[in-house]
N, C-alpha and C. Protein backbone atom coordinates (compact mmCIF):
# COMPACT_ATOMS: atom_id res chain seq x y z
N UNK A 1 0.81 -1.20 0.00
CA UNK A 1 0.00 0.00 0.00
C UNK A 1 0.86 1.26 0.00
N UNK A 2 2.30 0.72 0.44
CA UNK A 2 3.05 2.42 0.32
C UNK A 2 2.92 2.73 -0.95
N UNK A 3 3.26 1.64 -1.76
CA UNK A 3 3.63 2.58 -3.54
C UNK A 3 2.28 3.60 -3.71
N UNK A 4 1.05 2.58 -3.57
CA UNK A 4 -0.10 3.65 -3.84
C UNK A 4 -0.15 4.55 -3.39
N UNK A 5 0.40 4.67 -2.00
CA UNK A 5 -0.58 5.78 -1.23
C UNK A 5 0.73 7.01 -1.80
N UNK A 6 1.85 6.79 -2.11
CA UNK A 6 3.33 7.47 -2.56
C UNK A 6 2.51 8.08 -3.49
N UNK A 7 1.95 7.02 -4.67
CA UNK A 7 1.62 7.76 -5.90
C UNK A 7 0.41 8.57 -6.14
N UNK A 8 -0.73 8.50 -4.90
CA UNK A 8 -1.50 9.39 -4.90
C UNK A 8 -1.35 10.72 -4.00
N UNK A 9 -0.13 10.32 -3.57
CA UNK A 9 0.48 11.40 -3.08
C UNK A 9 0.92 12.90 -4.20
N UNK A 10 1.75 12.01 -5.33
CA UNK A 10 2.02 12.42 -6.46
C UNK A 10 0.62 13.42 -7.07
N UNK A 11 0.08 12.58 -7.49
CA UNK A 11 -1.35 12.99 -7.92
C UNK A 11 -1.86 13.86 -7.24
N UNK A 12 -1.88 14.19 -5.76
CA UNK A 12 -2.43 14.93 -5.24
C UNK A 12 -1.66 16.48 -5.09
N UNK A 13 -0.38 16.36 -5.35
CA UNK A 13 0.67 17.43 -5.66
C UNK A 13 0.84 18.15 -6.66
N UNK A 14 0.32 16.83 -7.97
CA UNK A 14 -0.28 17.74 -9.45
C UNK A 14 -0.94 18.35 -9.35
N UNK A 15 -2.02 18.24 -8.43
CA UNK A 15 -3.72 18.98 -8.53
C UNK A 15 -3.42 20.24 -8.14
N UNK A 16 -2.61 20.40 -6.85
CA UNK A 16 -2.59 21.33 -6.41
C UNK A 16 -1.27 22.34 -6.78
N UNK A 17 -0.81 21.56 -7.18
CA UNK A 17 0.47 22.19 -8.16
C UNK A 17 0.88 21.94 -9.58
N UNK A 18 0.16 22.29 -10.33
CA UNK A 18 0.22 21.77 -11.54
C UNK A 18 1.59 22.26 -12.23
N UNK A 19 2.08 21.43 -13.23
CA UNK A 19 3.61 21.37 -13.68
C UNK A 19 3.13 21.12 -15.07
N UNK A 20 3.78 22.25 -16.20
CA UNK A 20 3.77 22.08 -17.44
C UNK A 20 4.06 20.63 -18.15
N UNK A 21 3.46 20.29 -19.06
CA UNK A 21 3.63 19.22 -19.71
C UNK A 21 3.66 17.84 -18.75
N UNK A 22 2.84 17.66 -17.57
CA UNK A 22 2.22 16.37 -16.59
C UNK A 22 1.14 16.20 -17.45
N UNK A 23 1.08 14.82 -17.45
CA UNK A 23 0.15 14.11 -17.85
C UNK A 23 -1.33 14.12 -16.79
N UNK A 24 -0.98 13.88 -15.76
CA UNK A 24 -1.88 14.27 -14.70
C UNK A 24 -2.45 15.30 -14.58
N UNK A 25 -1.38 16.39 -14.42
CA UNK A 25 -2.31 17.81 -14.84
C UNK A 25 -2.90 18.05 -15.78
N UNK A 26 -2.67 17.58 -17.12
CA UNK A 26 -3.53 17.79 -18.57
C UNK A 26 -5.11 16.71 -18.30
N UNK A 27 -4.73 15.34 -17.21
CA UNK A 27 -5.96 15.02 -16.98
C UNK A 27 -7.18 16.06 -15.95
N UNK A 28 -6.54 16.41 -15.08
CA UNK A 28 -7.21 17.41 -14.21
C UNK A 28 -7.77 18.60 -15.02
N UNK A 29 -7.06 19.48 -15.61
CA UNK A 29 -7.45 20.00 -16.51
C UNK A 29 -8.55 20.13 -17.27
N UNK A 30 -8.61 18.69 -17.96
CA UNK A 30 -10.56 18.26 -19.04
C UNK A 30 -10.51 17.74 -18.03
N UNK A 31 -10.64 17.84 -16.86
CA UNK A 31 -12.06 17.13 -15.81
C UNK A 31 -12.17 16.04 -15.68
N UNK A 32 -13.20 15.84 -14.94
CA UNK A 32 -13.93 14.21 -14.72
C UNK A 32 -14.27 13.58 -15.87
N UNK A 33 -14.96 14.13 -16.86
CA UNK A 33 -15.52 13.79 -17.87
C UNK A 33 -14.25 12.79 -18.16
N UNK A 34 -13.01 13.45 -18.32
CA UNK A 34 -12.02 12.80 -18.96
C UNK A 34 -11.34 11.47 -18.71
N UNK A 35 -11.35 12.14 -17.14
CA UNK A 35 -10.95 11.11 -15.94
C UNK A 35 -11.58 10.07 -16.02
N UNK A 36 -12.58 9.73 -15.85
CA UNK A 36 -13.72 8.92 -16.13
C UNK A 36 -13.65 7.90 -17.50
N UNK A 37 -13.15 8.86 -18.77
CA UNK A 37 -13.32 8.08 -20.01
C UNK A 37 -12.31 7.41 -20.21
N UNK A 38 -10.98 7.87 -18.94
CA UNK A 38 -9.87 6.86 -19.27
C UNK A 38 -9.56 5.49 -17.89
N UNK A 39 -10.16 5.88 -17.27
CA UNK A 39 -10.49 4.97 -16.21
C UNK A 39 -11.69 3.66 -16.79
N UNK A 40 -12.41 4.01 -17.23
CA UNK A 40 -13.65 3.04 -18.37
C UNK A 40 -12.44 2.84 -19.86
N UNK A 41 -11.78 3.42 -20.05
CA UNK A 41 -10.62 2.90 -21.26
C UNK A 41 -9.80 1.79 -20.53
N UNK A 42 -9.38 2.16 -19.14
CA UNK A 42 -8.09 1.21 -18.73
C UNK A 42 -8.83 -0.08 -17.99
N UNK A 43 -10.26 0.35 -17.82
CA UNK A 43 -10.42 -1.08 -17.19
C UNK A 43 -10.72 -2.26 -18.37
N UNK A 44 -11.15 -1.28 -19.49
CA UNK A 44 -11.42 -2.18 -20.59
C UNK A 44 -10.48 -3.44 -20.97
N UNK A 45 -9.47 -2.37 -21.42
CA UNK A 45 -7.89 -2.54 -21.52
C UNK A 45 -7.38 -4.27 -20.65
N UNK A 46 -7.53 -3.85 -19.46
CA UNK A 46 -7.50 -5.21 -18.27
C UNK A 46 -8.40 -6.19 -18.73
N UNK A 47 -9.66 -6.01 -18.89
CA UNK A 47 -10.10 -7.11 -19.01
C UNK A 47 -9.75 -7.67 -20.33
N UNK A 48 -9.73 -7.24 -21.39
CA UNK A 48 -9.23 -7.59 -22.56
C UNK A 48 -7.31 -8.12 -22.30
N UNK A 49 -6.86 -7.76 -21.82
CA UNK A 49 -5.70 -8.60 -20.95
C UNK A 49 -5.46 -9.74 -20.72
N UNK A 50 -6.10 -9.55 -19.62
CA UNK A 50 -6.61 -10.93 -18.66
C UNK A 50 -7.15 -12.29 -19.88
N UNK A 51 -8.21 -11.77 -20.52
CA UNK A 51 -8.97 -12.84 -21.20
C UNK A 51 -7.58 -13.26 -22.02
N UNK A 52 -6.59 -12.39 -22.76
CA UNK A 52 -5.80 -13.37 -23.89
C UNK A 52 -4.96 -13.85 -22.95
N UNK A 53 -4.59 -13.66 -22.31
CA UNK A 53 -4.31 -14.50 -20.95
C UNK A 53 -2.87 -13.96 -21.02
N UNK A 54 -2.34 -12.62 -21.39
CA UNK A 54 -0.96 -12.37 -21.44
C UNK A 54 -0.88 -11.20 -20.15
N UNK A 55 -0.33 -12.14 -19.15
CA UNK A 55 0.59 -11.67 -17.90
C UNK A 55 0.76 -10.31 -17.23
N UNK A 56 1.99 -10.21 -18.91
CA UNK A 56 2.63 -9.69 -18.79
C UNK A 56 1.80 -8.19 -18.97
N UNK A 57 1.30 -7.92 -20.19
CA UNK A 57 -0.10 -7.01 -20.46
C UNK A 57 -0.80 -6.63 -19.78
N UNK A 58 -1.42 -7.73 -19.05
CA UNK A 58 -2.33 -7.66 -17.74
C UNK A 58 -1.60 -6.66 -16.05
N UNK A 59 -0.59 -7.40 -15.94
CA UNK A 59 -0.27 -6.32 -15.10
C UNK A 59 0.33 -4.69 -15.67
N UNK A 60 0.35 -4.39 -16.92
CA UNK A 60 1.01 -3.17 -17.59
C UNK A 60 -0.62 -2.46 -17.17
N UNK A 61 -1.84 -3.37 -17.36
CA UNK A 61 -3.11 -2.33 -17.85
C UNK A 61 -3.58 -2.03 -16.40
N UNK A 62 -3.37 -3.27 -15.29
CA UNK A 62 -3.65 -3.22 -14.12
C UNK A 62 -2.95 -1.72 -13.18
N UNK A 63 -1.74 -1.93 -13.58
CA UNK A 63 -1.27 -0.47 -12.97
C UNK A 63 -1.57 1.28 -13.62
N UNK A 64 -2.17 1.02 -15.31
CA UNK A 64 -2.55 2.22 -15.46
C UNK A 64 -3.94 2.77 -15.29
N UNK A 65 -4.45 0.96 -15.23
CA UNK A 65 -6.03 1.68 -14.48
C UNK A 65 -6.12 1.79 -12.54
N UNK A 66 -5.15 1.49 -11.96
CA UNK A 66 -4.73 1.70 -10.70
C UNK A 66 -4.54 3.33 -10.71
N UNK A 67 -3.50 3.71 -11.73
CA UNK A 67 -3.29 4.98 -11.57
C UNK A 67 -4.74 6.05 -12.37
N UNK A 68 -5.43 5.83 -13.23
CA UNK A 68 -6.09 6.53 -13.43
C UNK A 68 -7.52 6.75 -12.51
N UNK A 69 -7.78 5.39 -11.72
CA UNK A 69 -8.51 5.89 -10.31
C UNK A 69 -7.92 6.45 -9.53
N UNK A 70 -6.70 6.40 -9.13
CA UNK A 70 -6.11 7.53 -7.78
C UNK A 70 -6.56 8.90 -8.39
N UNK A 71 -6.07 8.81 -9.91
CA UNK A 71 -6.93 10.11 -10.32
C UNK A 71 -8.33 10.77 -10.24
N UNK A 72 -8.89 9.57 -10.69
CA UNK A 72 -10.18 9.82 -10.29
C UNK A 72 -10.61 10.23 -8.48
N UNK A 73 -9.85 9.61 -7.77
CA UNK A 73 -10.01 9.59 -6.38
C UNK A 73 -9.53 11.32 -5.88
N UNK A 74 -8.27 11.67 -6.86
CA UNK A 74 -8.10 13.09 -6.31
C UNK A 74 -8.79 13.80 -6.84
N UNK A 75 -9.37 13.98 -7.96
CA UNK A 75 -10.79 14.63 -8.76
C UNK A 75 -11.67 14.76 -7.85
N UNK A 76 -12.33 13.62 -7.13
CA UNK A 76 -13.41 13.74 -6.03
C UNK A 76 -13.16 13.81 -5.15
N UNK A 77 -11.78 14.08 -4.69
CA UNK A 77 -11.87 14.56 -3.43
C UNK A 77 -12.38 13.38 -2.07
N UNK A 78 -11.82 11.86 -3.29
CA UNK A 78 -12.12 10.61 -1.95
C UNK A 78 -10.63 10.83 -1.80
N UNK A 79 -9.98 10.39 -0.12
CA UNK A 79 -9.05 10.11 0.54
C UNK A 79 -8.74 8.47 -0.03
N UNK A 80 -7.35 8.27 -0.37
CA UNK A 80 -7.01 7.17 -0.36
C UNK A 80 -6.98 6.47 1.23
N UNK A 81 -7.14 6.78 1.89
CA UNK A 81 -7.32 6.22 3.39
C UNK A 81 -8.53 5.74 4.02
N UNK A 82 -9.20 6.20 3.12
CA UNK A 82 -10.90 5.60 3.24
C UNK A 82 -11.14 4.19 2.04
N UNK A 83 -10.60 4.57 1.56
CA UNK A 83 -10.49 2.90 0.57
C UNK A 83 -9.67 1.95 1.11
N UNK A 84 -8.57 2.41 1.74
CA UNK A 84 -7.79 1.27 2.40
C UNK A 84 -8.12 0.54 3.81
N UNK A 85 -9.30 1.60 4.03
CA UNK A 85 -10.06 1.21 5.51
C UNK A 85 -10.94 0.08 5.08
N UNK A 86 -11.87 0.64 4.08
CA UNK A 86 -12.97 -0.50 3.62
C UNK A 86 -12.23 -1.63 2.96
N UNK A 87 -10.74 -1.68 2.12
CA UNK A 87 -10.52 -2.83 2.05
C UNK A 87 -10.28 -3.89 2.88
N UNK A 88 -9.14 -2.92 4.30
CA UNK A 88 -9.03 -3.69 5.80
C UNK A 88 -10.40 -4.38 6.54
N UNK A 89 -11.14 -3.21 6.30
CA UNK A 89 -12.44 -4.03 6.79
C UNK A 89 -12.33 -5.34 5.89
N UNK A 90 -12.53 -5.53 5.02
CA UNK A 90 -12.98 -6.50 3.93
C UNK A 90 -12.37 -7.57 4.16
N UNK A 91 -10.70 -7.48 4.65
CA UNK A 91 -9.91 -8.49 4.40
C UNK A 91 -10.13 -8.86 5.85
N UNK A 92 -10.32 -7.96 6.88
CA UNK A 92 -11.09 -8.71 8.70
C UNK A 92 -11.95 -10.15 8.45
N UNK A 93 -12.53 -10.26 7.41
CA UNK A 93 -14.29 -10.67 6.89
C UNK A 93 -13.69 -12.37 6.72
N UNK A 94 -12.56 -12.78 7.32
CA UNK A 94 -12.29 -13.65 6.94
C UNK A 94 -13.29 -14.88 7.28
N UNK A 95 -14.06 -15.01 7.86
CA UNK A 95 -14.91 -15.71 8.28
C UNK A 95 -16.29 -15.71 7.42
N UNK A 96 -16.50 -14.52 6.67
CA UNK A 96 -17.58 -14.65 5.97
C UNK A 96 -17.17 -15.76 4.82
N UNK A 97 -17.68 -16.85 4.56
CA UNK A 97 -17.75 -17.28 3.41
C UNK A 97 -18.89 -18.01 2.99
N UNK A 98 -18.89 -17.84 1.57
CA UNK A 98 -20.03 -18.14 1.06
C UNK A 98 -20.31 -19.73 0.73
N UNK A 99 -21.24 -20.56 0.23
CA UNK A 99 -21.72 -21.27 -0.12
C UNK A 99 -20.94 -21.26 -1.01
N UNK A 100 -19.73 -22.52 -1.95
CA UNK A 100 -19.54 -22.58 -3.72
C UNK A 100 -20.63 -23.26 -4.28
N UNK A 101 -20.63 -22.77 -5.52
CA UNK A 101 -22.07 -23.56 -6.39
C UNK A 101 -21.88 -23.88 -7.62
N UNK A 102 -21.82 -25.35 -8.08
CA UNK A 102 -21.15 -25.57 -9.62
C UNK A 102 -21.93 -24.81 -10.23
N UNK A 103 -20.79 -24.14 -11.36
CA UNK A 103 -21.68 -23.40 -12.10
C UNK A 103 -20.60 -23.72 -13.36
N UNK A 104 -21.56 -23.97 -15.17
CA UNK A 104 -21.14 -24.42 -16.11
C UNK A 104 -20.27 -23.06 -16.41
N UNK A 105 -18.93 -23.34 -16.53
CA UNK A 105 -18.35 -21.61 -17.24
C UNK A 105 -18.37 -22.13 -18.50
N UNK A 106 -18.89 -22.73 -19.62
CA UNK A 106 -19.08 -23.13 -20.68
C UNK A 106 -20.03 -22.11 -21.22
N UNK A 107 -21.03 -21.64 -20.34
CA UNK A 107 -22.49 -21.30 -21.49
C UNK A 107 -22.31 -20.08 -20.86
């Protein structure tokens, strides 16, 4: 969690200090709208990854749609510390588990 919270650190230093020719700042810049259309681009990206089943790809798309939600996250003004709470919660939950249920991944 350090790298992330480092790099939305980053992100959060663009916003408020914007630096000629950042990529980050040119996202801040066009807005959410933008933010948004490349965050829905990079998750695409991943899943189309994942499915040809190349690795290596998969983690390249995984970290730029990682980074284009921190963006999104400094856009709205969510704290990366509130996502890492609800994930801690999540990962506490070790006891919740569900029922497995064959299910055909064929059809």
């Amino acid at each position: 969690m350090d790298v992330l919270k480092g790099l939305y650190e980053v992100v959060l230093d663009r916003k408020g200090n914007p630096q000629e020719g950042s990529y980050t700042c040119y996202l801040f810049d066009k807005g959410l709208d933008k933010i948004l259309k490349k965050v829905g681009e990079e998750c695409s990206e991943t899943i189309i990854a994942a499915k040809n089943g190349d690795n290596n790809e998969t983690v390249q798309e995984i970290s730029d749609l990682l980074y284009h939600l921190l963006v999104m996250m400094a856009e709205s003004n969510i704290d990366i510390a509130d996502v890492i709470a609800v994930l801690e919660d999540r990962r506490q939950k070790i006891g919740n588990l569900k029922q497995m249920r064959v299910t055909d991944k064929n059809t």
